[in-house]
PDB file of N, CA and C in Angstrom:
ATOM      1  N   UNK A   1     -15.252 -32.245   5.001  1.00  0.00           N
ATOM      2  CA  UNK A   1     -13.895 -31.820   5.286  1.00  0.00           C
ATOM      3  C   UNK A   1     -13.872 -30.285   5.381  1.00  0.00           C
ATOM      4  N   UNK A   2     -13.204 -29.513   6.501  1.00  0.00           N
ATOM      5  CA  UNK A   2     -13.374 -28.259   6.875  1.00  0.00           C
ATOM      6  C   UNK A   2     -12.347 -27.653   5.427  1.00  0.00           C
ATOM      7  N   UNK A   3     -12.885 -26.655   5.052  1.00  0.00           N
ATOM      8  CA  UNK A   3     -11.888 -25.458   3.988  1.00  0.00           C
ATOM      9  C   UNK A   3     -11.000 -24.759   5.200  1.00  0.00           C
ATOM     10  N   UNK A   4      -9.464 -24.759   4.703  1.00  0.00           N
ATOM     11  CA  UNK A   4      -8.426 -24.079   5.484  1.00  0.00           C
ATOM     12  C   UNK A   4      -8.475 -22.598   4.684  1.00  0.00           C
ATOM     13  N   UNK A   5      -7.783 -21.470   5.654  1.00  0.00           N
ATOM     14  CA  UNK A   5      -7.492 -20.671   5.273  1.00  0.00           C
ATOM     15  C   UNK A   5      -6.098 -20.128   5.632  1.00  0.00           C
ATOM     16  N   UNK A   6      -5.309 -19.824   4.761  1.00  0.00           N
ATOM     17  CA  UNK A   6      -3.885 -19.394   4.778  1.00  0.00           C
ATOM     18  C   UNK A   6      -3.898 -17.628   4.668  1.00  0.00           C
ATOM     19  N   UNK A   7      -3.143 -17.615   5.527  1.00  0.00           N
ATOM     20  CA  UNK A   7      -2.372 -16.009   6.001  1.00  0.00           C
ATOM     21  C   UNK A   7      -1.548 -15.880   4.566  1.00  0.00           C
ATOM     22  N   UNK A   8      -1.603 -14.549   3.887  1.00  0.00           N
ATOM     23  CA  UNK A   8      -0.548 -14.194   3.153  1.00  0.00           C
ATOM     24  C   UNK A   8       0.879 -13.151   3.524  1.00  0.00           C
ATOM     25  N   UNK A   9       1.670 -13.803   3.850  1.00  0.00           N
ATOM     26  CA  UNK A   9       2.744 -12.941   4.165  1.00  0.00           C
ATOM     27  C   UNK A   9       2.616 -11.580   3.870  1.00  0.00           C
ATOM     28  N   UNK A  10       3.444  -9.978   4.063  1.00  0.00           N
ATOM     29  CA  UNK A  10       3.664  -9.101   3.178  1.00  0.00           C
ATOM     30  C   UNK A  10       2.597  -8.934   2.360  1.00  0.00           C
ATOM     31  N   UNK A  11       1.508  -8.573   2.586  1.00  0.00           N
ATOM     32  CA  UNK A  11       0.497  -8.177   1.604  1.00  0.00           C
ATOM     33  C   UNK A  11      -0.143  -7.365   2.387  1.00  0.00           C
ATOM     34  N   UNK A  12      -0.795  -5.920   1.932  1.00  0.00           N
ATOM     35  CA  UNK A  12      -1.588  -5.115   2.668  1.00  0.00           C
ATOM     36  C   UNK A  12      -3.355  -5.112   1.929  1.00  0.00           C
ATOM     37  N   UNK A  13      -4.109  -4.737   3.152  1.00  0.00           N
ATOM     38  CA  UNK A  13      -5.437  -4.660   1.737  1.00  0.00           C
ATOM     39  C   UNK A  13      -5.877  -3.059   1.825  1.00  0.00           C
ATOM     40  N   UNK A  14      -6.170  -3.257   0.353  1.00  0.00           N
ATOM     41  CA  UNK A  14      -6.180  -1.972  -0.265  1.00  0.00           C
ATOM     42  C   UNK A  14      -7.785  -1.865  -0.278  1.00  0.00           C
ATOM     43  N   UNK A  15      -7.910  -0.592   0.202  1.00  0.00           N
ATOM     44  CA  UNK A  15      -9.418   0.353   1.015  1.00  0.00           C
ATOM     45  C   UNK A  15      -9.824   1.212  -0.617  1.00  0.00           C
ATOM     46  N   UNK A  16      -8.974   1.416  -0.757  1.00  0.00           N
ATOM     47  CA  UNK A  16      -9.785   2.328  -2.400  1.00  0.00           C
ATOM     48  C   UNK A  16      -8.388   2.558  -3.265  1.00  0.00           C
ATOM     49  N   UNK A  17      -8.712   2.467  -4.210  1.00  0.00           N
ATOM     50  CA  UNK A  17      -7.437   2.627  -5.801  1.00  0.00           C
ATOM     51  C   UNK A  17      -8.404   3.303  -6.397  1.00  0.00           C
ATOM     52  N   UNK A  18      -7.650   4.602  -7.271  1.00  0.00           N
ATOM     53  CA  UNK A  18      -8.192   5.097  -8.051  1.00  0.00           C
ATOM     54  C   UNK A  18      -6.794   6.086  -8.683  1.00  0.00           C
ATOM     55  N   UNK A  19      -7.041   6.697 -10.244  1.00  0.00           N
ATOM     56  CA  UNK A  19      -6.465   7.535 -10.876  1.00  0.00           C
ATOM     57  C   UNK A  19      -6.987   9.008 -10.886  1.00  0.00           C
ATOM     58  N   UNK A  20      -5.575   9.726 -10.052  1.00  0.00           N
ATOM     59  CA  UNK A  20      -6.359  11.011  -9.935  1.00  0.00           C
ATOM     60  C   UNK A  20      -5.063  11.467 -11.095  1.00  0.00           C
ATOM     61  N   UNK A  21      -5.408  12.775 -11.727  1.00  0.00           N
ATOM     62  CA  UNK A  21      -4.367  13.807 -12.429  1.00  0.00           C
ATOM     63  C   UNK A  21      -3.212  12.532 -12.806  1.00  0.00           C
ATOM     64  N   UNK A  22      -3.877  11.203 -13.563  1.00  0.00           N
ATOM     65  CA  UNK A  22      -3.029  10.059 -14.323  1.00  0.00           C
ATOM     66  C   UNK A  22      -2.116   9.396 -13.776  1.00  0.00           C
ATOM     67  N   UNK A  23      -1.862   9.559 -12.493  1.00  0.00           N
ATOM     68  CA  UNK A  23      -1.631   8.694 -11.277  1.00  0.00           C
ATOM     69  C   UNK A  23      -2.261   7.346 -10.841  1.00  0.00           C
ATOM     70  N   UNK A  24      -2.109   6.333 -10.353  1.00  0.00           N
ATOM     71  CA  UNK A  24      -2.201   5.284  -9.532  1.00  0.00           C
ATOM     72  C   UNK A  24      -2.587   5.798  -8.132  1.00  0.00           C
ATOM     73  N   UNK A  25      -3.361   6.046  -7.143  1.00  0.00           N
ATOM     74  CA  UNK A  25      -3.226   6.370  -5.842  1.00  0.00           C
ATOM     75  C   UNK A  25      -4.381   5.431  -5.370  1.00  0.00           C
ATOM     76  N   UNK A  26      -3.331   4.466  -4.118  1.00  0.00           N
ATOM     77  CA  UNK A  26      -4.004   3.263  -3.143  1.00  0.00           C
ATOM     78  C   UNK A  26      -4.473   3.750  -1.991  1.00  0.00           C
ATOM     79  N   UNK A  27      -5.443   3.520  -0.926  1.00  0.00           N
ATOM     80  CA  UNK A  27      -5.334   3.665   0.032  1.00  0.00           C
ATOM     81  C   UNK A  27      -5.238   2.099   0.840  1.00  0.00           C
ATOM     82  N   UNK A  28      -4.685   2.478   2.246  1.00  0.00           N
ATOM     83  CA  UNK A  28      -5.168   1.275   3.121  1.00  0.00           C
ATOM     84  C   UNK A  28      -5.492   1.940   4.493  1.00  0.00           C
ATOM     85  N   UNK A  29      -6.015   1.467   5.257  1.00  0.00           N
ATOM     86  CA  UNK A  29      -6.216   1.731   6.285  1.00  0.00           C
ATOM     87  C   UNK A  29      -4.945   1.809   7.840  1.00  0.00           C
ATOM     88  N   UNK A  30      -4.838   2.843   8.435  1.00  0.00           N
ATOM     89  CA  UNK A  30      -3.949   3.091   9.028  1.00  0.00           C
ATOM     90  C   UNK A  30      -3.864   4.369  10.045  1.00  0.00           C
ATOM     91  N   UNK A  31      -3.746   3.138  11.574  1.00  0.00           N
ATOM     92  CA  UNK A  31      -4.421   3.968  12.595  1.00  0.00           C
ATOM     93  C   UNK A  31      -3.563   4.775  13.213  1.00  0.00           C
ATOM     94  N   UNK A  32      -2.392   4.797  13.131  1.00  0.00           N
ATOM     95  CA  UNK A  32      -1.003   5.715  13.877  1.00  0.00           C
ATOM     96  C   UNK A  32       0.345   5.395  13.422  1.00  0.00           C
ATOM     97  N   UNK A  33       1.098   6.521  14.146  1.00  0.00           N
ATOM     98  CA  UNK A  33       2.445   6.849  13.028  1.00  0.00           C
ATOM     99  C   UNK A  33       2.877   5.391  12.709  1.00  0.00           C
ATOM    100  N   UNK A  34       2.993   4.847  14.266  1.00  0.00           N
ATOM    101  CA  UNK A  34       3.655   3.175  14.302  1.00  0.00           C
ATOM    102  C   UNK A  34       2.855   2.330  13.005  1.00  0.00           C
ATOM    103  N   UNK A  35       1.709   2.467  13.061  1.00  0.00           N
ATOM    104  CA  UNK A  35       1.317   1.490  12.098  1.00  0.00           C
ATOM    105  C   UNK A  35       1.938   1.763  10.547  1.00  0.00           C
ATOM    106  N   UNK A  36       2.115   2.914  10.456  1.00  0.00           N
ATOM    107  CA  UNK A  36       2.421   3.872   8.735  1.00  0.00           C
ATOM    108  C   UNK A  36       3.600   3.686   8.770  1.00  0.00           C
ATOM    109  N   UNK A  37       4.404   3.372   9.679  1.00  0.00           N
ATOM    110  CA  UNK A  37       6.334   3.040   9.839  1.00  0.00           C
ATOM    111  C   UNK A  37       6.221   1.570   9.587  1.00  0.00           C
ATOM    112  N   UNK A  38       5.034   0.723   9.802  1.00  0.00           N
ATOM    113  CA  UNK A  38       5.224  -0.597   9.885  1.00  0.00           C
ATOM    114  C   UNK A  38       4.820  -1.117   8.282  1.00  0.00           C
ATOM    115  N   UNK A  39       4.261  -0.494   7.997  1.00  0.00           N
ATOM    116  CA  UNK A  39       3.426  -0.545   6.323  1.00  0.00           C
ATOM    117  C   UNK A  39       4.799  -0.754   4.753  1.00  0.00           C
ATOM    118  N   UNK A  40       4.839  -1.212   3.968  1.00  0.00           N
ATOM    119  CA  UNK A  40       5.757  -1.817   3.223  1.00  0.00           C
ATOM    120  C   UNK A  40       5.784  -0.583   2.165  1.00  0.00           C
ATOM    121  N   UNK A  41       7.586  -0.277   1.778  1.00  0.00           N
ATOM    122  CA  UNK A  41       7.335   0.946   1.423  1.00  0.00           C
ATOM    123  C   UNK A  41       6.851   0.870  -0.027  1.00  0.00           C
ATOM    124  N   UNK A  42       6.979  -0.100  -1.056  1.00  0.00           N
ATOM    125  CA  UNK A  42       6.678   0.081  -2.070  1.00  0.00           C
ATOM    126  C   UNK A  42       5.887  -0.982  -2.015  1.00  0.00           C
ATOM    127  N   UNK A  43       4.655  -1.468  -3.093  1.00  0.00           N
ATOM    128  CA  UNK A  43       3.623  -1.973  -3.104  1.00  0.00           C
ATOM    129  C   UNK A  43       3.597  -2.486  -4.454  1.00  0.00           C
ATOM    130  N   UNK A  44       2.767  -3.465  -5.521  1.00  0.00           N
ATOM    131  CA  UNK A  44       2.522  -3.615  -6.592  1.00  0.00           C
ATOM    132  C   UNK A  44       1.356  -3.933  -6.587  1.00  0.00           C
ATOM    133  N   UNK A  45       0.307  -3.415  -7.612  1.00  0.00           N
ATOM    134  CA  UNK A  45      -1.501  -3.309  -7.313  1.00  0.00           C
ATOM    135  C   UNK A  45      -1.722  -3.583  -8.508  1.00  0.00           C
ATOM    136  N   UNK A  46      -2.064  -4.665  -9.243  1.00  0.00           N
ATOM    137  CA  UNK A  46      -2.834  -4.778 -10.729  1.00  0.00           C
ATOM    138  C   UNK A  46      -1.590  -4.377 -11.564  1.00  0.00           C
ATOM    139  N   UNK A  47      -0.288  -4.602 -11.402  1.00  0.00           N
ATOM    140  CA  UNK A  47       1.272  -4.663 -11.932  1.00  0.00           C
ATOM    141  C   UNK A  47       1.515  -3.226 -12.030  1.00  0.00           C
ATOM    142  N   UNK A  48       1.012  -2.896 -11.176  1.00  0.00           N
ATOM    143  CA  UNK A  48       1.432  -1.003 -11.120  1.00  0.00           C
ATOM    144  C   UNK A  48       2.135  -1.019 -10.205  1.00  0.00           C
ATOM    145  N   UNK A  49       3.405  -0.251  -9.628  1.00  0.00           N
ATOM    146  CA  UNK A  49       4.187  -0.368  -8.359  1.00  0.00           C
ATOM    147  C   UNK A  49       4.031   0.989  -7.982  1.00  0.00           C
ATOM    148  N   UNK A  50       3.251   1.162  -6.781  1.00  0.00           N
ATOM    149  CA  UNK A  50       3.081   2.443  -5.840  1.00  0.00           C
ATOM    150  C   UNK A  50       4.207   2.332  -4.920  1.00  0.00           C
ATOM    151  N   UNK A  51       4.804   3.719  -4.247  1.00  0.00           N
ATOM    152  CA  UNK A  51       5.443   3.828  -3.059  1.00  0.00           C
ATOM    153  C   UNK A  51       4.765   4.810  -2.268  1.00  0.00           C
ATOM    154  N   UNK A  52       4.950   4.220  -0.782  1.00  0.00           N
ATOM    155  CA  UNK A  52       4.693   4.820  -0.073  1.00  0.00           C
ATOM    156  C   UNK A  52       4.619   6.529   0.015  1.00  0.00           C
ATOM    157  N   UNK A  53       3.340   7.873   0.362  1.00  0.00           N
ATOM    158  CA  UNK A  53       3.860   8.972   0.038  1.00  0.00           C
ATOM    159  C   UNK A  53       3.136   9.750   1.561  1.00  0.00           C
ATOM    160  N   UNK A  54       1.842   9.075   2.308  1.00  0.00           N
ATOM    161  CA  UNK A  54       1.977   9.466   3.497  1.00  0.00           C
ATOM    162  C   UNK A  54       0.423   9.063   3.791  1.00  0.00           C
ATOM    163  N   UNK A  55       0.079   9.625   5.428  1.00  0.00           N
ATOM    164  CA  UNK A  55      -0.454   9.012   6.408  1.00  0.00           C
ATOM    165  C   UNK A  55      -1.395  10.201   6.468  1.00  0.00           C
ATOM    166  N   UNK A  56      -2.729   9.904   6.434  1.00  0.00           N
ATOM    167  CA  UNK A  56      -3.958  10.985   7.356  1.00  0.00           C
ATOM    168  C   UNK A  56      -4.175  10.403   8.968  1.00  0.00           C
ATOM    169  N   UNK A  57      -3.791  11.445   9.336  1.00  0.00           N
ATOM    170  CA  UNK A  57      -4.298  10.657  10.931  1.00  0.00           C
ATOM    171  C   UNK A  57      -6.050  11.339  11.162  1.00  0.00           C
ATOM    172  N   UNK A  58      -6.362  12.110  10.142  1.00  0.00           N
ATOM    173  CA  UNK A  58      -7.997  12.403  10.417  1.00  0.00           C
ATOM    174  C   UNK A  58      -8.637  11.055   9.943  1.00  0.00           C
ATOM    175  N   UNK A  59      -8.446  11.174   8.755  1.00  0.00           N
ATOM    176  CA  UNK A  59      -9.034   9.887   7.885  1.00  0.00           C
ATOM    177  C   UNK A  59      -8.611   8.443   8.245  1.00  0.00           C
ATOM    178  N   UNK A  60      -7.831   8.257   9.040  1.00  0.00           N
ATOM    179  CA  UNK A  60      -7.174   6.903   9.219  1.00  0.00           C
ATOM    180  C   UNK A  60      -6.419   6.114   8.422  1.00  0.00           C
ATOM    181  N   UNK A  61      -5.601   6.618   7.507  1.00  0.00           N
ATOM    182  CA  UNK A  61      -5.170   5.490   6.093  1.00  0.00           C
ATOM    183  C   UNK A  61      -4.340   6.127   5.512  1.00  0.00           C
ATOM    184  N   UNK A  62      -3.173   5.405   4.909  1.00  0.00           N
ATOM    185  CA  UNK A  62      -1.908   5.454   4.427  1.00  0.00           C
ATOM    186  C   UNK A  62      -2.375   5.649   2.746  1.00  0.00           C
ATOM    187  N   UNK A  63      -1.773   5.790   2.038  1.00  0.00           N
ATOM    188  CA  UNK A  63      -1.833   6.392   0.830  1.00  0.00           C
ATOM    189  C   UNK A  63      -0.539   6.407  -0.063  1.00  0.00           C
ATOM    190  N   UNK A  64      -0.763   5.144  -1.166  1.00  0.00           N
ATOM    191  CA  UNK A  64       0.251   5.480  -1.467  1.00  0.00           C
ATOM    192  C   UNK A  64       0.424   5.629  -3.737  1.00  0.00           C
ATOM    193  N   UNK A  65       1.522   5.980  -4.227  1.00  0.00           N
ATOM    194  CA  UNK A  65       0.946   6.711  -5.484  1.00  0.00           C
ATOM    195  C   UNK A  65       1.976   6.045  -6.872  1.00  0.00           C
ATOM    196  N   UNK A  66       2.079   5.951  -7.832  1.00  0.00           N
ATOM    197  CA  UNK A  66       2.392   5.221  -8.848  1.00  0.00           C
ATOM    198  C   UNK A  66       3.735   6.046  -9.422  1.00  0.00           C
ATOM    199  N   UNK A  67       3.649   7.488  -9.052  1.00  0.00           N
ATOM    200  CA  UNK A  67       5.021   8.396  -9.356  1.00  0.00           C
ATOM    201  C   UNK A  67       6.057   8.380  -8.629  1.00  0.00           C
ATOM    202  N   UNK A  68       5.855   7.879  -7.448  1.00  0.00           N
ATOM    203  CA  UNK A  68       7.350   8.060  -6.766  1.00  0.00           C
ATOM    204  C   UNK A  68       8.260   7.106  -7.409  1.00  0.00           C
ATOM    205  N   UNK A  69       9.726   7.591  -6.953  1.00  0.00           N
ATOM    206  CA  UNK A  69      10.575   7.004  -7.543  1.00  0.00           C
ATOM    207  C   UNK A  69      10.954   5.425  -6.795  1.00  0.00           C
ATOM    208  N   UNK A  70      11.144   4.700  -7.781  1.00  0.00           N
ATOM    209  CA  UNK A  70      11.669   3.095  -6.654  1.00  0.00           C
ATOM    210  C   UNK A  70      13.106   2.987  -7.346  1.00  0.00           C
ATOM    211  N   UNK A  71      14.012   2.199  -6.782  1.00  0.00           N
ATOM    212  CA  UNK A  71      14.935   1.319  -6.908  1.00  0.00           C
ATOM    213  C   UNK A  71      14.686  -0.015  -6.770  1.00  0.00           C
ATOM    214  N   UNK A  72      15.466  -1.055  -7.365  1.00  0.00           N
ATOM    215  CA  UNK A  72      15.727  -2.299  -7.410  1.00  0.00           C
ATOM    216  C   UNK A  72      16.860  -3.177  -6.885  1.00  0.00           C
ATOM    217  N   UNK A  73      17.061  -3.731  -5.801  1.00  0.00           N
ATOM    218  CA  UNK A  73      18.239  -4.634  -5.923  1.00  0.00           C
ATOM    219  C   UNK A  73      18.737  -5.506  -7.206  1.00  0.00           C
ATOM    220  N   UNK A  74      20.120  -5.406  -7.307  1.00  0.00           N
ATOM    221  CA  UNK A  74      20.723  -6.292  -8.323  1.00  0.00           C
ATOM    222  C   UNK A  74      21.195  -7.000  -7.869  1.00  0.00           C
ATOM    223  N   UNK A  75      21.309  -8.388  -8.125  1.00  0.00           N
ATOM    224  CA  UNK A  75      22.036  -9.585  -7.359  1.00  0.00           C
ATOM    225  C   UNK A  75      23.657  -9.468  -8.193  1.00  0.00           C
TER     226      UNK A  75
END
């Protein structure tokens, strides 16, 4: 019997995580502005919540960090 594989909605993959100066900072990969506008602004990585903070267009990849500020919807 063949193994299926399922798409995960809303999920990005993360190219390198590491703690710089006691920060959280993700990268993912990311080839132009459109793609970095299309990218989800806040993230949760190992129950840490990064937001989005910006784009290398040398390096190719979005970057994002554990200090910015988020909000929450309240129902």
């Amino acid at each position: 019997m063949p193994t299926l594989a399922h798409t995960i909605s809303d999920a990005i993959q993360i190219t390198a995580s590491y703690i710089l100066e006691g920060e959280t900072v993700l990268e993912t990969d990311c080839y132009d502005y459109d793609h970095y506008r299309s990218l989800p602004a806040v993230v949760r990585y190992d129950g840490i919540i990064c937001s989005k903070t910006g784009w290398s267009s040398d390096r190719n990849y979005a970057c994002y960090k554990s200090r910015g500020r988020v909000a929450f919807r309240v129902a």
